[in-house]
C-alpha atoms as a PDB file:
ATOM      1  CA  UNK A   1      49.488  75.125 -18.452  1.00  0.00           C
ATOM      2  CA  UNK A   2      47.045  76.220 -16.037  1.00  0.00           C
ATOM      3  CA  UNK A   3      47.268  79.941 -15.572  1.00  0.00           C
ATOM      4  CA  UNK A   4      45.183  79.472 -12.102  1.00  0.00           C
ATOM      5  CA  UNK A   5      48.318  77.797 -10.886  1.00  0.00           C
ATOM      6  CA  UNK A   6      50.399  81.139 -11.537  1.00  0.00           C
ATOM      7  CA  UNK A   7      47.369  83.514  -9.514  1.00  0.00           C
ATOM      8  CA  UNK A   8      48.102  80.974  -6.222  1.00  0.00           C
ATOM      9  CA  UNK A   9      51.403  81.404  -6.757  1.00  0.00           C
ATOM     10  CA  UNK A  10      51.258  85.009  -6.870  1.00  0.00           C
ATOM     11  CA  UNK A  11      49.107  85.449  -3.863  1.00  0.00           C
ATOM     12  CA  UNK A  12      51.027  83.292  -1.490  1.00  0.00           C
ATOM     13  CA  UNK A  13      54.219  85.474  -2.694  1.00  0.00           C
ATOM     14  CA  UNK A  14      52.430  88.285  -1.603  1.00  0.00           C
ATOM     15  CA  UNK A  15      52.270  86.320   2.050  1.00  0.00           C
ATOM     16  CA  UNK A  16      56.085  85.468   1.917  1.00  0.00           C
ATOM     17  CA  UNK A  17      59.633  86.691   3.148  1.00  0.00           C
ATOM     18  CA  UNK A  18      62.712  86.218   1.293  1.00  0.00           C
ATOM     19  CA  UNK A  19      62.922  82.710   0.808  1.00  0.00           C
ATOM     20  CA  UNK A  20      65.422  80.288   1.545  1.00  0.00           C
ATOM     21  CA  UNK A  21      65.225  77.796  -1.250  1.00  0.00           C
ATOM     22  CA  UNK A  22      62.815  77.592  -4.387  1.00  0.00           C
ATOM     23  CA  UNK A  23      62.740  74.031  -6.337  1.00  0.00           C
ATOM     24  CA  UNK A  24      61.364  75.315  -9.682  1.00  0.00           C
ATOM     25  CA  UNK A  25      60.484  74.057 -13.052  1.00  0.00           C
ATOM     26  CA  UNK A  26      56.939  72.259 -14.987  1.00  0.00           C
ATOM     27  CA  UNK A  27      55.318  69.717 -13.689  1.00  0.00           C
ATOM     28  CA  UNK A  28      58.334  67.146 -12.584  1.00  0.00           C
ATOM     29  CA  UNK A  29      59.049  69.815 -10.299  1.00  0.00           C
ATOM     30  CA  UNK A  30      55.840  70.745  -9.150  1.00  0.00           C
ATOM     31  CA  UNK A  31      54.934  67.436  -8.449  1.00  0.00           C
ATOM     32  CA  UNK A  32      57.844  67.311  -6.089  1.00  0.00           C
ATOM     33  CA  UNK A  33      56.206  67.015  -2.304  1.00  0.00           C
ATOM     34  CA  UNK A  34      59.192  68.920  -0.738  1.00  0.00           C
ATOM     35  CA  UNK A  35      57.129  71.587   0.597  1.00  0.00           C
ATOM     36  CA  UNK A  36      55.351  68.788   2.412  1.00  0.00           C
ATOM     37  CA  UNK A  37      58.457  67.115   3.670  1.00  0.00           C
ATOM     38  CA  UNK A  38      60.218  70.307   4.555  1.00  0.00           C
ATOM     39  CA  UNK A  39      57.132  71.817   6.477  1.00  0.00           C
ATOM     40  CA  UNK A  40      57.241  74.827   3.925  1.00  0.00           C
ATOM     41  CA  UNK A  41      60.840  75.854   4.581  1.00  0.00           C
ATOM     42  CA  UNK A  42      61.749  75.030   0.637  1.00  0.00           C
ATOM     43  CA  UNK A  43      59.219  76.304  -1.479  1.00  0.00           C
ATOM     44  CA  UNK A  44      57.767  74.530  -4.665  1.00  0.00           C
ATOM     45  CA  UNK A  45      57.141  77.133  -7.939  1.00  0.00           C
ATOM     46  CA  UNK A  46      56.598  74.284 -10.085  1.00  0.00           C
ATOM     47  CA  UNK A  47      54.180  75.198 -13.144  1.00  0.00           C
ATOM     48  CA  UNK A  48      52.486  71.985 -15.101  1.00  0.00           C
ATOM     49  CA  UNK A  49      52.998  72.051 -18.854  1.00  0.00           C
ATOM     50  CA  UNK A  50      55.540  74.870 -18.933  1.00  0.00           C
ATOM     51  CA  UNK A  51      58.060  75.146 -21.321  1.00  0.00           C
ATOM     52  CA  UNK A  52      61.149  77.160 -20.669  1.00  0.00           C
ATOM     53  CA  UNK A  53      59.544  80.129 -23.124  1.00  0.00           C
ATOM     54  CA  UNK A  54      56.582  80.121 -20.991  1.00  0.00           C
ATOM     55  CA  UNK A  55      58.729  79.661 -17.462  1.00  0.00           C
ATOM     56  CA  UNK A  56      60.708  83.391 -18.676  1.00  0.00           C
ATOM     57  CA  UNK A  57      57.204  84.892 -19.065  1.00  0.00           C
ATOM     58  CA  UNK A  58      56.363  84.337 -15.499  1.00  0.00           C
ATOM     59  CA  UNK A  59      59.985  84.212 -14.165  1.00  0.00           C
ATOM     60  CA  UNK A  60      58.983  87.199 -11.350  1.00  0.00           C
ATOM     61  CA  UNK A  61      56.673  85.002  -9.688  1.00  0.00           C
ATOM     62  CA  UNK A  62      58.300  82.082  -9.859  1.00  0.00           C
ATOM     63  CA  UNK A  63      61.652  83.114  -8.490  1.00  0.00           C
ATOM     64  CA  UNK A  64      62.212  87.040  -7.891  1.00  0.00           C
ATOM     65  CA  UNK A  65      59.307  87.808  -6.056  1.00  0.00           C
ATOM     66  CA  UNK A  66      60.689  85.505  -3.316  1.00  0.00           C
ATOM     67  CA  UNK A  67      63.991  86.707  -3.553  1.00  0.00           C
ATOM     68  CA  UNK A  68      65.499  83.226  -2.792  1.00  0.00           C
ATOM     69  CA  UNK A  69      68.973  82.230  -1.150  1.00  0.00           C
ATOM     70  CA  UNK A  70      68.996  78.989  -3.582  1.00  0.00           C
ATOM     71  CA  UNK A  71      67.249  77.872  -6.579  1.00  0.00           C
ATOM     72  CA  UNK A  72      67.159  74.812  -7.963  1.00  0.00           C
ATOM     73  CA  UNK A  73      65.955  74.595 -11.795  1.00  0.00           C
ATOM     74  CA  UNK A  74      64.525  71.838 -13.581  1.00  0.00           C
ATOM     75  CA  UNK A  75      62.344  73.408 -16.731  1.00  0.00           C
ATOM     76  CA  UNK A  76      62.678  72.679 -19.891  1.00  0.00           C
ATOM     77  CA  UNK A  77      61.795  68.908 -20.468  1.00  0.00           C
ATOM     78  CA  UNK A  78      58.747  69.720 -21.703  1.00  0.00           C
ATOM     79  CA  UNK A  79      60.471  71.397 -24.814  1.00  0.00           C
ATOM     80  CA  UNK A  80      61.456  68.248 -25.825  1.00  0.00           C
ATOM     81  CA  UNK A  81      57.933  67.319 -26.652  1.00  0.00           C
ATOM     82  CA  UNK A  82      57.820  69.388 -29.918  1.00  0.00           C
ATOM     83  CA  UNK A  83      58.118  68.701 -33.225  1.00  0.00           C
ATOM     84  CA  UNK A  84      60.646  72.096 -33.675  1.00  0.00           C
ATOM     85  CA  UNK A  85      62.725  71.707 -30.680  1.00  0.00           C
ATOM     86  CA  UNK A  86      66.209  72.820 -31.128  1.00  0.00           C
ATOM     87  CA  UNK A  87      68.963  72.300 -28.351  1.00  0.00           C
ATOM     88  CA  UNK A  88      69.935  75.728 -29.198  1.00  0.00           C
ATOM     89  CA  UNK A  89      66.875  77.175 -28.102  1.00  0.00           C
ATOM     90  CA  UNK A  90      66.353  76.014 -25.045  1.00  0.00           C
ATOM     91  CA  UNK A  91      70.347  76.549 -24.136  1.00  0.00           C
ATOM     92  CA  UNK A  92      69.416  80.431 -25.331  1.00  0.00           C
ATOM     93  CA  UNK A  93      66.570  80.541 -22.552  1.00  0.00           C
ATOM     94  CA  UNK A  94      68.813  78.763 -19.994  1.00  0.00           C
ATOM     95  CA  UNK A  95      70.936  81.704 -20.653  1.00  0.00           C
ATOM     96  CA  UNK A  96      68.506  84.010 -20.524  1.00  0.00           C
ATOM     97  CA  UNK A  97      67.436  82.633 -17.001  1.00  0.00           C
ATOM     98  CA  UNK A  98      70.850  83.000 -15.282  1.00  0.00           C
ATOM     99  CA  UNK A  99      71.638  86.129 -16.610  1.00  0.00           C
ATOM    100  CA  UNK A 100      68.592  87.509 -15.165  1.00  0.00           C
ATOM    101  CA  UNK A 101      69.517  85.722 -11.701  1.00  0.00           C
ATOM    102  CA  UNK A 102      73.116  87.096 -12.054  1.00  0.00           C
ATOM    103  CA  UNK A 103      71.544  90.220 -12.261  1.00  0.00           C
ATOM    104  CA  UNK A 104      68.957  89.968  -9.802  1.00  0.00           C
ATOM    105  CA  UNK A 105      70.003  88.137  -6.920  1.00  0.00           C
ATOM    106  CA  UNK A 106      73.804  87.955  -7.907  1.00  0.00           C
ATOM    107  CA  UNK A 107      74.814  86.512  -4.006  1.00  0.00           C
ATOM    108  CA  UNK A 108      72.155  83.755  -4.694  1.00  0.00           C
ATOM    109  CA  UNK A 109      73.283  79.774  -5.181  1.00  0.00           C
ATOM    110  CA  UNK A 110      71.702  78.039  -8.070  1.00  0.00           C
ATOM    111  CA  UNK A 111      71.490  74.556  -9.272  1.00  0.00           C
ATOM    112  CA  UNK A 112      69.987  72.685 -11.826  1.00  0.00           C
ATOM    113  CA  UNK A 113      68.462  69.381 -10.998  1.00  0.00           C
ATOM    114  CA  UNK A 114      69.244  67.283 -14.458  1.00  0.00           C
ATOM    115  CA  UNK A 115      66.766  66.528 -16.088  1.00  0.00           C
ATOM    116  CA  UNK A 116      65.243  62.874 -15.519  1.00  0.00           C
ATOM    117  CA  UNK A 117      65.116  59.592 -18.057  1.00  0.00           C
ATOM    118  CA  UNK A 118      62.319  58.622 -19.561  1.00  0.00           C
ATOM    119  CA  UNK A 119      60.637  55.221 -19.556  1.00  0.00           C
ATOM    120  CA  UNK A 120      60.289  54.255 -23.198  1.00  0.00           C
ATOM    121  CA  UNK A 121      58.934  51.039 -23.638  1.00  0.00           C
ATOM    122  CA  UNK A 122      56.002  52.407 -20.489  1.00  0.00           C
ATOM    123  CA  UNK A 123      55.540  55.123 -22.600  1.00  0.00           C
ATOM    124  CA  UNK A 124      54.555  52.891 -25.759  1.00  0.00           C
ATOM    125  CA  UNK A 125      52.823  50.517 -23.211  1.00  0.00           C
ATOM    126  CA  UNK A 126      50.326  52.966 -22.141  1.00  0.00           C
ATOM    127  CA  UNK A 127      50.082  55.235 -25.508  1.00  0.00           C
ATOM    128  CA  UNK A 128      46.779  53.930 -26.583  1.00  0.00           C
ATOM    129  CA  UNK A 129      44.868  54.919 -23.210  1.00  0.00           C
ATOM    130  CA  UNK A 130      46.847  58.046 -22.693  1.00  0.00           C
ATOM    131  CA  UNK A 131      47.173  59.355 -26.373  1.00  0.00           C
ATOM    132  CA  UNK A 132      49.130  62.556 -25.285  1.00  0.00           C
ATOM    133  CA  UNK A 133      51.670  59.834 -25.238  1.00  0.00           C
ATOM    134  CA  UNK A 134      51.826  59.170 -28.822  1.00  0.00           C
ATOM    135  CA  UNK A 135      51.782  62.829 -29.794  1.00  0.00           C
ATOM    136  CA  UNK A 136      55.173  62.791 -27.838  1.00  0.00           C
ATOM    137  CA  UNK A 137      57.036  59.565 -28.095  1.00  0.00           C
ATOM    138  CA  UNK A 138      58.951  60.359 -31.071  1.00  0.00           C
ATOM    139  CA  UNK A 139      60.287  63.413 -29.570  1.00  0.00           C
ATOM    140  CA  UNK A 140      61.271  62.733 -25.863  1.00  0.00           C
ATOM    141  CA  UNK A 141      63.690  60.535 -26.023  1.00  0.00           C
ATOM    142  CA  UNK A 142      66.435  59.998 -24.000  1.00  0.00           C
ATOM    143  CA  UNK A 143      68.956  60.732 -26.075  1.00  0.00           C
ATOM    144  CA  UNK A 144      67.721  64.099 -26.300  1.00  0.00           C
ATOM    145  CA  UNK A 145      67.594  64.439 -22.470  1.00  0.00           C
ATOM    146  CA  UNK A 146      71.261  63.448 -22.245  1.00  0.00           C
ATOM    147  CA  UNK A 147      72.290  65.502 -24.554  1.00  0.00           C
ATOM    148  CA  UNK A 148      70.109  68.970 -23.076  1.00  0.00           C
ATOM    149  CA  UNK A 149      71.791  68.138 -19.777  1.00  0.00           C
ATOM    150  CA  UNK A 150      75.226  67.835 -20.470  1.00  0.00           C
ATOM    151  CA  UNK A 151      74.914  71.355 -22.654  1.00  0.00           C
ATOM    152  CA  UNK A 152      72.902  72.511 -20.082  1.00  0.00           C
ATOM    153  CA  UNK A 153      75.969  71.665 -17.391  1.00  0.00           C
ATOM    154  CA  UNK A 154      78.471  73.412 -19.255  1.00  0.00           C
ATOM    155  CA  UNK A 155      76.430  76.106 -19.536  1.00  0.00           C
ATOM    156  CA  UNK A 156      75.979  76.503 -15.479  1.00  0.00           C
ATOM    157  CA  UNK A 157      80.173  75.853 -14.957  1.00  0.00           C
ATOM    158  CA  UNK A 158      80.197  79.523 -17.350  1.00  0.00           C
ATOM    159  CA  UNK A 159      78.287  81.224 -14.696  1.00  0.00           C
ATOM    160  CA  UNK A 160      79.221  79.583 -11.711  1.00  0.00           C
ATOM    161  CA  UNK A 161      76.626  77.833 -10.947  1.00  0.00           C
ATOM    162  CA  UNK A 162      76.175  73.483  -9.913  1.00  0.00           C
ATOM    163  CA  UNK A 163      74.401  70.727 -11.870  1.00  0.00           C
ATOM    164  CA  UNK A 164      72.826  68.036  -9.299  1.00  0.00           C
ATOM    165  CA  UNK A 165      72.326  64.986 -11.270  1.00  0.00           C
ATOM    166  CA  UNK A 166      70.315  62.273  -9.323  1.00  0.00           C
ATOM    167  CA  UNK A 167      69.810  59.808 -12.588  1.00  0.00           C
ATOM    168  CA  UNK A 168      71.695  56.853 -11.388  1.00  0.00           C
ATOM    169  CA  UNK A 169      68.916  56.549  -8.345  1.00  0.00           C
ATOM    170  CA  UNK A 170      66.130  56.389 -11.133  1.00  0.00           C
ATOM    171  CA  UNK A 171      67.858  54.813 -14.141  1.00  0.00           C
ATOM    172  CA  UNK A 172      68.111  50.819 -14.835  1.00  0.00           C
ATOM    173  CA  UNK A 173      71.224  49.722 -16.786  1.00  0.00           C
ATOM    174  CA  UNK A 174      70.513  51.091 -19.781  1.00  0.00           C
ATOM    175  CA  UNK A 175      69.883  54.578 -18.805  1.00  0.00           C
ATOM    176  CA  UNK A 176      66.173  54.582 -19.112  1.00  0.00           C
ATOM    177  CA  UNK A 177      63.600  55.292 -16.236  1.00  0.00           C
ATOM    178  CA  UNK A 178      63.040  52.256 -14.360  1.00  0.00           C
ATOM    179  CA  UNK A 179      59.141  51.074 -14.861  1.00  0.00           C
ATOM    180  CA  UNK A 180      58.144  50.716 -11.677  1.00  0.00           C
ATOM    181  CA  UNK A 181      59.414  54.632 -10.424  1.00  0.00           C
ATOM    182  CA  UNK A 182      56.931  56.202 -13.181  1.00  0.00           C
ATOM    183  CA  UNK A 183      53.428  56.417 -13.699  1.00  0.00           C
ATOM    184  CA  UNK A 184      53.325  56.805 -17.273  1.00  0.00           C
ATOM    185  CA  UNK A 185      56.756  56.377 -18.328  1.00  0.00           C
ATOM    186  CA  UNK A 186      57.592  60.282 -17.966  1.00  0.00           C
ATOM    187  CA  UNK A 187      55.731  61.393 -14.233  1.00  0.00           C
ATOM    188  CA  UNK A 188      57.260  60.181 -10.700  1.00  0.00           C
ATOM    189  CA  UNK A 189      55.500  58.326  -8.132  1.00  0.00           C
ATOM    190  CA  UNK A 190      56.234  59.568  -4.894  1.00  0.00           C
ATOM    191  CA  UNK A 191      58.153  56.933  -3.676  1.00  0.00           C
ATOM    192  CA  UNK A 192      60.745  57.876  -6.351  1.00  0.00           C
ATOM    193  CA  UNK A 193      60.637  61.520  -5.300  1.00  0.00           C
ATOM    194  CA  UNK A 194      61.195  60.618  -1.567  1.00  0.00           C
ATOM    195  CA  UNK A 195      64.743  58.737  -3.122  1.00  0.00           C
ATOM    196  CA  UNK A 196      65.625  61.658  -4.720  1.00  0.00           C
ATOM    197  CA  UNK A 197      65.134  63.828  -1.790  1.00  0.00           C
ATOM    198  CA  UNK A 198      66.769  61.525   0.740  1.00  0.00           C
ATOM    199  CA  UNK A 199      69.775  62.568  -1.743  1.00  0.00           C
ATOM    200  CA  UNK A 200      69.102  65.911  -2.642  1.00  0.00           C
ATOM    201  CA  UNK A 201      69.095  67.372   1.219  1.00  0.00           C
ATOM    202  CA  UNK A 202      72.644  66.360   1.778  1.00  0.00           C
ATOM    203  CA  UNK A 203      73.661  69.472  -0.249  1.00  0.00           C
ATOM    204  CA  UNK A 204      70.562  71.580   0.930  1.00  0.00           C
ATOM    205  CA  UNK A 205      69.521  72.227   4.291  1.00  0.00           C
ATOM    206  CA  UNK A 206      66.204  73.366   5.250  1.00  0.00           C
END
């Protein structure tokens, strides 16, 4: 996580009004062009490498500080890339994320963005030139996702709140990430991202 990324962020809050929509999360989300496409009217707090521990330390500047009408989630994949991850945990934080928005910004809409399939067999492929791969294959699997985002639904239906899942654009038939939307089996090339978006503005309108 690069804490450089948080100091930008923090500055250009500085130079903002309340926002209308915030698409927020680690590096799937941050790697999202949608400020680009939306000529800055949805704002992008995505934050590389965070998990959803380190997304509650900075949780100010990456949501309250813009006071946003929506928010749309997506953190937390990167848990899945430890050794010790628990569902539990991560469900806990979720929690601890809403509850804080409830409290917050109680008239504002929020949705989380399931979390995307992984590419497997690309992620085996390319392991040997990218060895962060190896370190996480065993762990992010996509059984795991599946699982963390149908929890993760329920949990949002307790507060309220909408799940978005835009999988079946990405997935091939057997639910994994098809090869040729990801770079390394994990990361989206834009093209895929464009997809997603053509999809995801029918429900938000910047």
């Amino acid at each position: 996580m690069d804490p450089t990324t948080i100091l930008r962020y923090q500055k250009e809050n500085q130079q903002k009004e309340r926002a209308q929509i915030v698409f927020t999360g680690s590096s799937l989300m941050e790697q999202f062009p949608v400020e680009d496409w939306t000529n800055g009217t949805v704002l992008n707090r995505g934050w590389s490498g965070a998990t959803s521990d380190a997304f509650l330390s900075v949780i100010d500047t990456l949501i309250f500080d813009l006071m946003p009408k929506q928010i749309v989630l997506n953190i937390g994949s990167n848990d899945f890339n430890q050794a010790d991850y628990q569902l539990d945990h991560l469900l806990a934080n979720y929690q601890q994320i809403l509850n804080q928005i409830k409290q917050k910004l109680p008239e504002s809409q929020v949705t989380f963005l399931a979390f995307y399939p992984v590419c497997e067999s690309k992620m085996h492929d390319l392991a040997q030139t990218q060895p962060w791969l190896t370190d996480i294959i065993p762990y992010r699997t996509n059984a795991k996702i599946a699982e963390a985002n149908v929890a993760i639904k329920s949990l949002m239906k307790q507060y309220d709140y909408q799940t978005i899942d835009v999988n079946f654009l990405l997935s091939d038939e057997k639910g994994h990430l098809k090869r040729e939307w990801t770079s390394d089996g994990i990361h989206l090339y834009e093209k895929a991202y464009r997809i997603l978006w053509e999809e995801l503005k029918k429900t938000f309108h910047p």
